[in-house]
N, C-alpha and C. Protein backbone atom coordinates (compact mmCIF):
# COMPACT_ATOMS: atom_id res chain seq x y z
N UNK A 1 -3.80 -13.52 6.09
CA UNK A 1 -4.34 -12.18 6.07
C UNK A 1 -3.90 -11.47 4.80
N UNK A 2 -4.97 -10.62 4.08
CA UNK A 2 -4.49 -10.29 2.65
C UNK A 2 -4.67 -8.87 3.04
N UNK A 3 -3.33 -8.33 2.64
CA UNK A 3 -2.98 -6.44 3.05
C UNK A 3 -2.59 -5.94 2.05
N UNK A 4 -3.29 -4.85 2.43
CA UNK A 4 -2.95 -3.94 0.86
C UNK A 4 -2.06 -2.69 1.46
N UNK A 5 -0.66 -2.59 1.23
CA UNK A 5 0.14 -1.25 1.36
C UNK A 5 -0.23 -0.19 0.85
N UNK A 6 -0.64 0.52 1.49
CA UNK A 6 -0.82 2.25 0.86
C UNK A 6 0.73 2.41 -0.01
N UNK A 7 0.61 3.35 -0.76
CA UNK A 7 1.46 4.37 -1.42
C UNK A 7 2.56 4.58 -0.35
N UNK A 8 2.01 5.48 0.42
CA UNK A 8 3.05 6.08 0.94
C UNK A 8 3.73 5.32 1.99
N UNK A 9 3.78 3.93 2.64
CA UNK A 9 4.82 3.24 3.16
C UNK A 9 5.26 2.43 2.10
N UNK A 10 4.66 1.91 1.16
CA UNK A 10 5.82 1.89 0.05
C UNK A 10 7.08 2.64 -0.31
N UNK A 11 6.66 3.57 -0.32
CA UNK A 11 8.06 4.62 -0.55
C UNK A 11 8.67 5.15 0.93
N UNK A 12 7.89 4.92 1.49
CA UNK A 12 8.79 5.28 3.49
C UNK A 12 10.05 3.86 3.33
N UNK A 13 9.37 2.39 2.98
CA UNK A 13 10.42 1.15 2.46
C UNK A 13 11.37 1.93 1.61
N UNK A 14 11.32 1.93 0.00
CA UNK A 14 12.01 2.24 -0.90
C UNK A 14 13.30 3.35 -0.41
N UNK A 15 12.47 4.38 -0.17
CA UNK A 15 13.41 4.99 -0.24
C UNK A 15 14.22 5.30 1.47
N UNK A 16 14.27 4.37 2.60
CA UNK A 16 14.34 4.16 3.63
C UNK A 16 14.62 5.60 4.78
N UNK A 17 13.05 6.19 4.46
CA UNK A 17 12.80 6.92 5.68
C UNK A 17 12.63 6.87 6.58
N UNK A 18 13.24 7.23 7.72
CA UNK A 18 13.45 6.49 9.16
C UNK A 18 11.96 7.93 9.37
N UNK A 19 11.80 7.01 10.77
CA UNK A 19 11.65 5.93 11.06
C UNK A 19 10.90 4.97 11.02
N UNK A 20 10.22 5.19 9.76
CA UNK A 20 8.82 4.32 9.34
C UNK A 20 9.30 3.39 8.67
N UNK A 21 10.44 2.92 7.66
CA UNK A 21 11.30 1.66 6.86
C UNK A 21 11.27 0.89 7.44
N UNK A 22 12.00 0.56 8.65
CA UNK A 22 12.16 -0.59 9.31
C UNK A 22 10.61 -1.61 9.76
N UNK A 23 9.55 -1.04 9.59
CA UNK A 23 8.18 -1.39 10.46
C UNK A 23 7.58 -1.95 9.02
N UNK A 24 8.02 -0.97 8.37
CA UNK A 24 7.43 -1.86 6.82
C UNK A 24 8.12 -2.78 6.62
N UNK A 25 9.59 -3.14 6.28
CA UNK A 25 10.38 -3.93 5.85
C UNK A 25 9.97 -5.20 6.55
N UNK A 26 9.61 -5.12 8.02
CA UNK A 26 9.42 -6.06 8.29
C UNK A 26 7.60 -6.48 7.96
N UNK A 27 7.21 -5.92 7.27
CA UNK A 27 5.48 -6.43 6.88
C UNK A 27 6.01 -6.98 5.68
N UNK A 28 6.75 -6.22 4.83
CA UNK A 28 7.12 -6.85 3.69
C UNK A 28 7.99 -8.01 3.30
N UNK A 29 8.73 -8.08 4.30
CA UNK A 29 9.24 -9.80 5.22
C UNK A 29 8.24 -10.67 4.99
N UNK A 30 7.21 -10.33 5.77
CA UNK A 30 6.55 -11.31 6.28
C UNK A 30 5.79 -11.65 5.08
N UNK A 31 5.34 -10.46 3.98
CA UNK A 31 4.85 -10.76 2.35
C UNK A 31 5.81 -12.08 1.73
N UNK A 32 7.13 -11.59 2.15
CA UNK A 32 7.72 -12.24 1.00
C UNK A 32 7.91 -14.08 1.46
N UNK A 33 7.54 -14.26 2.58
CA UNK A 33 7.52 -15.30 3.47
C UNK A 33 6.45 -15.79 3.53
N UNK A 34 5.40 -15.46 3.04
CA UNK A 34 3.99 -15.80 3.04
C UNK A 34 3.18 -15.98 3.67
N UNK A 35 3.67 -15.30 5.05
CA UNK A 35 3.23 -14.97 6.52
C UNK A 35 1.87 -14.00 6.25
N UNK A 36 2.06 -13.31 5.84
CA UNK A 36 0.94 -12.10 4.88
C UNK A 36 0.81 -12.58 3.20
N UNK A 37 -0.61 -11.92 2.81
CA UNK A 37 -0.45 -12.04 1.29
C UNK A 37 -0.18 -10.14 1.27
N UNK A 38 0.82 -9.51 0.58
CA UNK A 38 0.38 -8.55 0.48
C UNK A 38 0.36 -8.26 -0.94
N UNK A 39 -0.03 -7.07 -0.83
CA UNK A 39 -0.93 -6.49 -2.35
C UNK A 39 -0.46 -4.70 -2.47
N UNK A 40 -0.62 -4.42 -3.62
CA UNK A 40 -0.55 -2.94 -3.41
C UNK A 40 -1.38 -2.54 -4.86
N UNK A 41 -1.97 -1.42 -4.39
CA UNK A 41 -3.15 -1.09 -5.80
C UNK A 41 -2.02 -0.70 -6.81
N UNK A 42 -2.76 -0.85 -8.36
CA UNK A 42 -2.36 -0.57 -9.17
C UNK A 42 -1.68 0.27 -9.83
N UNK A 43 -2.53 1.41 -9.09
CA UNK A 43 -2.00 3.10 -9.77
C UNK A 43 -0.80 3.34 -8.47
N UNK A 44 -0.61 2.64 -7.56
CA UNK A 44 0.42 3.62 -6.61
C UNK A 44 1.51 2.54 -7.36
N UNK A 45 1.74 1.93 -7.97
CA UNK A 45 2.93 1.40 -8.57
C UNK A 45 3.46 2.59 -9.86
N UNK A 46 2.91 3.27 -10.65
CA UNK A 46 2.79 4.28 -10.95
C UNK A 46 3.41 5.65 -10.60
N UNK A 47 2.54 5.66 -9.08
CA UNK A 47 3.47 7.04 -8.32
C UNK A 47 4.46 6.80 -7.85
N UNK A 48 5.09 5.92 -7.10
CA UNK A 48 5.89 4.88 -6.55
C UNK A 48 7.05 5.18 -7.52
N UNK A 49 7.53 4.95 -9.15
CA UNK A 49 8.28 4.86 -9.64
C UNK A 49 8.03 6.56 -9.99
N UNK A 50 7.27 6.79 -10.20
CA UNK A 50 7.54 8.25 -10.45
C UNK A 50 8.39 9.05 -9.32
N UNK A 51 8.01 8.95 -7.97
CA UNK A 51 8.67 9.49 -7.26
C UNK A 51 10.17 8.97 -6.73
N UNK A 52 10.28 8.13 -7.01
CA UNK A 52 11.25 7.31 -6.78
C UNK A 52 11.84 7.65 -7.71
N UNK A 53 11.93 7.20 -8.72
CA UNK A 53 12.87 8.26 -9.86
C UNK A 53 13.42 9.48 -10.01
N UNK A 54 12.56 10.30 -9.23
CA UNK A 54 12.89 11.68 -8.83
C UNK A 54 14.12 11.69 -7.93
N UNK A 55 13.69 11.07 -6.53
CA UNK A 55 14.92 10.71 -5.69
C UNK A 55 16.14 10.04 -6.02
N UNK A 56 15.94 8.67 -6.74
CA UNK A 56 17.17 7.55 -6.88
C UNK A 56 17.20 7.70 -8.51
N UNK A 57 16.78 8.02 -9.08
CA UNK A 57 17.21 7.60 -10.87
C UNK A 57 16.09 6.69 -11.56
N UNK A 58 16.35 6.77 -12.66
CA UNK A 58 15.33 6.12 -12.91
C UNK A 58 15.54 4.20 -13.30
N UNK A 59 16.75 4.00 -13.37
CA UNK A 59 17.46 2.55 -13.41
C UNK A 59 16.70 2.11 -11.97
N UNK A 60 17.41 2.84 -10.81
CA UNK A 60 16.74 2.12 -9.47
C UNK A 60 15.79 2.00 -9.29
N UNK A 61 14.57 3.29 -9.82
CA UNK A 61 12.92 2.90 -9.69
C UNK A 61 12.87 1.65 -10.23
N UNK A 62 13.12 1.15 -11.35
CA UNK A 62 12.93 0.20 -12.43
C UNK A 62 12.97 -1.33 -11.34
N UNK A 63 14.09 -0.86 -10.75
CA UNK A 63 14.70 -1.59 -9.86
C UNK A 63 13.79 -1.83 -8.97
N UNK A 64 13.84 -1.00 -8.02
CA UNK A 64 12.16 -1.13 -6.90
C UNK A 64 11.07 -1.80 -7.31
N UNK A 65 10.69 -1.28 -8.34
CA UNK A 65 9.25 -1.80 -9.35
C UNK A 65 9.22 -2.79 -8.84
N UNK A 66 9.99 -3.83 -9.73
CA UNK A 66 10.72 -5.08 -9.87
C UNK A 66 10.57 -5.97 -8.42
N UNK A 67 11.24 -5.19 -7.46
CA UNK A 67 11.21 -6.09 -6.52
C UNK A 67 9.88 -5.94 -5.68
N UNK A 68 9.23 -5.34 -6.03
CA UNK A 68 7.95 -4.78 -4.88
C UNK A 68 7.11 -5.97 -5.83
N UNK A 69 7.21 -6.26 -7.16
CA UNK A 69 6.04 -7.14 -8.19
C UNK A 69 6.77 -8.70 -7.28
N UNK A 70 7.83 -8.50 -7.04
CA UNK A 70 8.16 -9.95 -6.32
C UNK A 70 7.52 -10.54 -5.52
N UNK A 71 7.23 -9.24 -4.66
CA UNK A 71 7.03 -9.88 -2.90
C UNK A 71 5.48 -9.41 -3.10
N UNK A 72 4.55 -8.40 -3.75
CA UNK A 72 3.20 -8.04 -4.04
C UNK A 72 2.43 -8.38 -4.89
N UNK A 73 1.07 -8.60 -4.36
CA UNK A 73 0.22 -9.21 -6.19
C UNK A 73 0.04 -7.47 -6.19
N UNK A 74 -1.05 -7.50 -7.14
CA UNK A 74 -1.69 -5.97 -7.59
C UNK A 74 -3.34 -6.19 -7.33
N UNK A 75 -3.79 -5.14 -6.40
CA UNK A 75 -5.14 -4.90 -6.80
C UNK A 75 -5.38 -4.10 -7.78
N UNK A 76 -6.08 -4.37 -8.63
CA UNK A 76 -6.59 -4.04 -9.67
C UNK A 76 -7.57 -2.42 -9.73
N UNK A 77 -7.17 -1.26 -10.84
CA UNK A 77 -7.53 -0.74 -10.42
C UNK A 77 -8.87 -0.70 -11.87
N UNK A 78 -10.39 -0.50 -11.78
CA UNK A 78 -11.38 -0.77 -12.86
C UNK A 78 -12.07 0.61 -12.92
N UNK A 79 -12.89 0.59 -13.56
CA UNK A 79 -14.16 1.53 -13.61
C UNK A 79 -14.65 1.32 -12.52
N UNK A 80 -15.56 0.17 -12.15
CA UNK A 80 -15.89 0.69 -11.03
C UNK A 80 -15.36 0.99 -9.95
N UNK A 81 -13.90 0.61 -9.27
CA UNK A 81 -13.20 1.01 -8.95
C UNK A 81 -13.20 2.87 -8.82
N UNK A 82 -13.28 2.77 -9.77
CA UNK A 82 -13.19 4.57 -9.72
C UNK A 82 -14.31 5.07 -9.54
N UNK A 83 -15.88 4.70 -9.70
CA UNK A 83 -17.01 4.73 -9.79
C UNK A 83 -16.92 4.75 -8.38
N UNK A 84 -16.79 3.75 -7.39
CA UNK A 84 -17.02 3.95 -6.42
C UNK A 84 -15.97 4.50 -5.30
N UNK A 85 -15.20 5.16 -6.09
CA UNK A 85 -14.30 5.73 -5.41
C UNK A 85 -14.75 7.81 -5.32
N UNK A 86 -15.56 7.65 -6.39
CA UNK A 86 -15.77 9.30 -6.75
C UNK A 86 -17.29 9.23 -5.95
N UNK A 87 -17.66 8.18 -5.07
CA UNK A 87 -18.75 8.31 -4.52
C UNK A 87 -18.17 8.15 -2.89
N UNK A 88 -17.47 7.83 -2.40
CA UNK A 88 -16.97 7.64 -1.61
C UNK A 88 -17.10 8.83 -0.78
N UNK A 89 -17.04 8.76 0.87
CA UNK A 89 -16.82 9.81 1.86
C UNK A 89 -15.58 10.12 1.98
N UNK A 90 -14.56 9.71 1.37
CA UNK A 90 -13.29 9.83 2.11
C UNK A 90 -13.44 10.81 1.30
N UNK A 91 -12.44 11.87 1.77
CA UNK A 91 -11.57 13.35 1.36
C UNK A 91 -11.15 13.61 0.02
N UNK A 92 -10.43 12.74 0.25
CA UNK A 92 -9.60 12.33 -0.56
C UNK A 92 -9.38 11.15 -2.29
N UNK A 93 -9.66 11.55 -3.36
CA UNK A 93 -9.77 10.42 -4.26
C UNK A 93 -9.08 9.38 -4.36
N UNK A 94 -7.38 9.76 -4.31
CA UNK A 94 -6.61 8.72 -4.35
C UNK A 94 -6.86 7.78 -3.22
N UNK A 95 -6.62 8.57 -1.89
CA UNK A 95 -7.16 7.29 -0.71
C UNK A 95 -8.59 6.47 -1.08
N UNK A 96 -9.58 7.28 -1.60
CA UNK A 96 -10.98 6.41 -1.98
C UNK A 96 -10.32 5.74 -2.86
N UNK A 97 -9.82 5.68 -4.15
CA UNK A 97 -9.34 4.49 -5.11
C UNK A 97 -8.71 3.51 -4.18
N UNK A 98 -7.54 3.74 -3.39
CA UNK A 98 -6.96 2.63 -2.69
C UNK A 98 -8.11 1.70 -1.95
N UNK A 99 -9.19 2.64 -1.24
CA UNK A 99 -9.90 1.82 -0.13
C UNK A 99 -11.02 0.51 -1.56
N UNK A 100 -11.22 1.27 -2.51
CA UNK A 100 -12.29 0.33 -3.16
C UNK A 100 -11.36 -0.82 -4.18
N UNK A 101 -10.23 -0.28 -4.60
CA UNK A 101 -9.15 -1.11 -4.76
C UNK A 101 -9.19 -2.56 -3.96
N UNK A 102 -8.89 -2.28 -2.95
CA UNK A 102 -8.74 -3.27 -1.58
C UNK A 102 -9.92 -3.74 -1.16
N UNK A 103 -11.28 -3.04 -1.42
CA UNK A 103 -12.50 -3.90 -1.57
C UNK A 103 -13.11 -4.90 -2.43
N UNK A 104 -12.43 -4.53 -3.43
CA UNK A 104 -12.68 -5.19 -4.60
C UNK A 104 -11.42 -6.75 -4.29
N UNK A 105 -10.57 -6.50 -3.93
CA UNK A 105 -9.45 -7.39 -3.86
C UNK A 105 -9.46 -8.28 -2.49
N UNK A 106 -11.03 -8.00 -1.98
CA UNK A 106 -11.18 -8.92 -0.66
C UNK A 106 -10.18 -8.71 0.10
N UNK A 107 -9.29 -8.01 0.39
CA UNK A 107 -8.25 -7.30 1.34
C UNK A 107 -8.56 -7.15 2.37
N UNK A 108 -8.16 -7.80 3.93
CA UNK A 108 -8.36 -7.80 5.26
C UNK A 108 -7.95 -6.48 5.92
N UNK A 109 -7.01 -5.77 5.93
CA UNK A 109 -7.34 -4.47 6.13
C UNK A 109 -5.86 -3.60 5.14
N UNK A 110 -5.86 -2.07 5.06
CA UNK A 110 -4.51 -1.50 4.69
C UNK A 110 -3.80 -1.08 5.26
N UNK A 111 -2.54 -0.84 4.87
CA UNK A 111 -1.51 -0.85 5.69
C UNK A 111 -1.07 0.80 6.01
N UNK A 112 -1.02 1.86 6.20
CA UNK A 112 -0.60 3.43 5.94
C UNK A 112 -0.61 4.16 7.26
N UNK A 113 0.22 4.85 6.54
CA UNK A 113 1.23 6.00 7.64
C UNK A 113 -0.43 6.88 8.00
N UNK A 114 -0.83 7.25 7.08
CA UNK A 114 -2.14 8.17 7.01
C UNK A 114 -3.27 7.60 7.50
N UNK A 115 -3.90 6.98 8.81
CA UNK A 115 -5.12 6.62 9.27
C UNK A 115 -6.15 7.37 8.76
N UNK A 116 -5.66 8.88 9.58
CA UNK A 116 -6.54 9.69 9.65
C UNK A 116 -7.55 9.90 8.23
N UNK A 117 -6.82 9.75 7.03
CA UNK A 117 -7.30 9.99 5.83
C UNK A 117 -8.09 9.06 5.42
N UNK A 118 -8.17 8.11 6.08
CA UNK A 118 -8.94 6.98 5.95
C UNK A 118 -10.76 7.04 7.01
N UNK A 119 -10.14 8.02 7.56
CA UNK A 119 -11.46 7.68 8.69
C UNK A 119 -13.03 7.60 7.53
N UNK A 120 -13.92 6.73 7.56
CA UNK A 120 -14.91 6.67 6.49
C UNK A 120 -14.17 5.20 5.96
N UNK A 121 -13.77 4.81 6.11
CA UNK A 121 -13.39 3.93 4.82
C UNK A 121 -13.83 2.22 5.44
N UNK A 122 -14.15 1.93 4.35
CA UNK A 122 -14.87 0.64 4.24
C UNK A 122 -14.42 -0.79 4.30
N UNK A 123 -12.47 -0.56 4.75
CA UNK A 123 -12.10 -1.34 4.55
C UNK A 123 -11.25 -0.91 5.85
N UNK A 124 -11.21 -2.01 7.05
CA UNK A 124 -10.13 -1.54 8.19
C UNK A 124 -8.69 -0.85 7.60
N UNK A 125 -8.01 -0.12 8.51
CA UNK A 125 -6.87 0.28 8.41
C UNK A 125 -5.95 -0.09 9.35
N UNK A 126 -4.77 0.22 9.22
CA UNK A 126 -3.84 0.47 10.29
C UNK A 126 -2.75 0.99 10.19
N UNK A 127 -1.63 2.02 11.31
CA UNK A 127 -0.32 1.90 10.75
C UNK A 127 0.38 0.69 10.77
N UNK A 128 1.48 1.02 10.25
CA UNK A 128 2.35 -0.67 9.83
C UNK A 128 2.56 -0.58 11.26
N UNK A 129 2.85 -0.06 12.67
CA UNK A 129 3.29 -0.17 14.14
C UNK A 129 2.17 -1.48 14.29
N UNK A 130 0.96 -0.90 14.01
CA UNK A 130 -0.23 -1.29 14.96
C UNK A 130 -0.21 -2.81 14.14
N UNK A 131 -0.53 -2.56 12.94
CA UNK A 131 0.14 -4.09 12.09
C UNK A 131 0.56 -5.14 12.16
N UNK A 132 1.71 -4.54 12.58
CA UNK A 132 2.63 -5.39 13.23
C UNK A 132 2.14 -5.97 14.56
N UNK A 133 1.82 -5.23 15.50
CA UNK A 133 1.91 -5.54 16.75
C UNK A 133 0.58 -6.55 16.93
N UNK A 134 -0.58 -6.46 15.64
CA UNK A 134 -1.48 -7.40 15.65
C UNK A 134 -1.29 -8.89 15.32
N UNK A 135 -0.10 -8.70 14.70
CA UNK A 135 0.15 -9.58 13.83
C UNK A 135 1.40 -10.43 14.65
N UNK A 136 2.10 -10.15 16.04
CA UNK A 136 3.10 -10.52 16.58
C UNK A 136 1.86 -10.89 17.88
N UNK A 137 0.46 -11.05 17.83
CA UNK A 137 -0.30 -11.38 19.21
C UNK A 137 -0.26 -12.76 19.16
């Protein structure tokens, strides 16, 4: 199964916000085990160290980066990518980049704290709970 992590349980991992860390850590287990392929779009590697730097320094973002390129490929983020992201129903642009991101990257569904922001989107979702619990049937 090829999953693409939203942004924001990336950094619920990183920077270990309970109680959403532990539910990722273990998706990202299962990435680094090859149980999952996972993936994370391009540009949230980007916000990811930006915000993370804010919190931990910027040595440790560097750090995170690093280990998230270990256990993640990258979906790619293009023109059309963005093309069909500024056409998109979702709300939201950044969530539309992630969802056509992950379309483009043949991605089985994404992984995020935020469903709701997704409702419209062209590519299944889930939280990492439900994720998981599909993925332990």
């Amino acid at each position: 199964m090829r999953v693409l992590f939203d942004t924001n349980v990336l950094i619920d991992f990183l920077l270990d916000r309970a109680p959403f860390a532990e539910t990722v850590a273990d998706l990202l287990s299962r990435a680094d085990r090859g149980q999952i392929q996972g993936l994370a779009c391009a540009d949230s590697f980007t916000t990811i160290f930006y915000l993370v730097q804010k919190a931990i320094g910027r040595d440790a973002a560097r750090r995170h980066i690093s280990s998230l390129l270990s256990v993640l490929d990258v979906a790619p983020v293009n023109r059309a990518t963005l093309e069909h992201a500024a056409e998109s129903r979702l709300r939201d642009f950044e969530d539309a980049v992630v969802v056509e991101s992950g379309r483009q990257a043949c991605v089985d569904c994404i992984v995020t704290r935020n469903e709701k922001d997704f409702v419209g989107s062209r590519v299944t979702v889930h939280s990492p709970r439900a994720l998981l619990a599909l993925l332990t049937e």
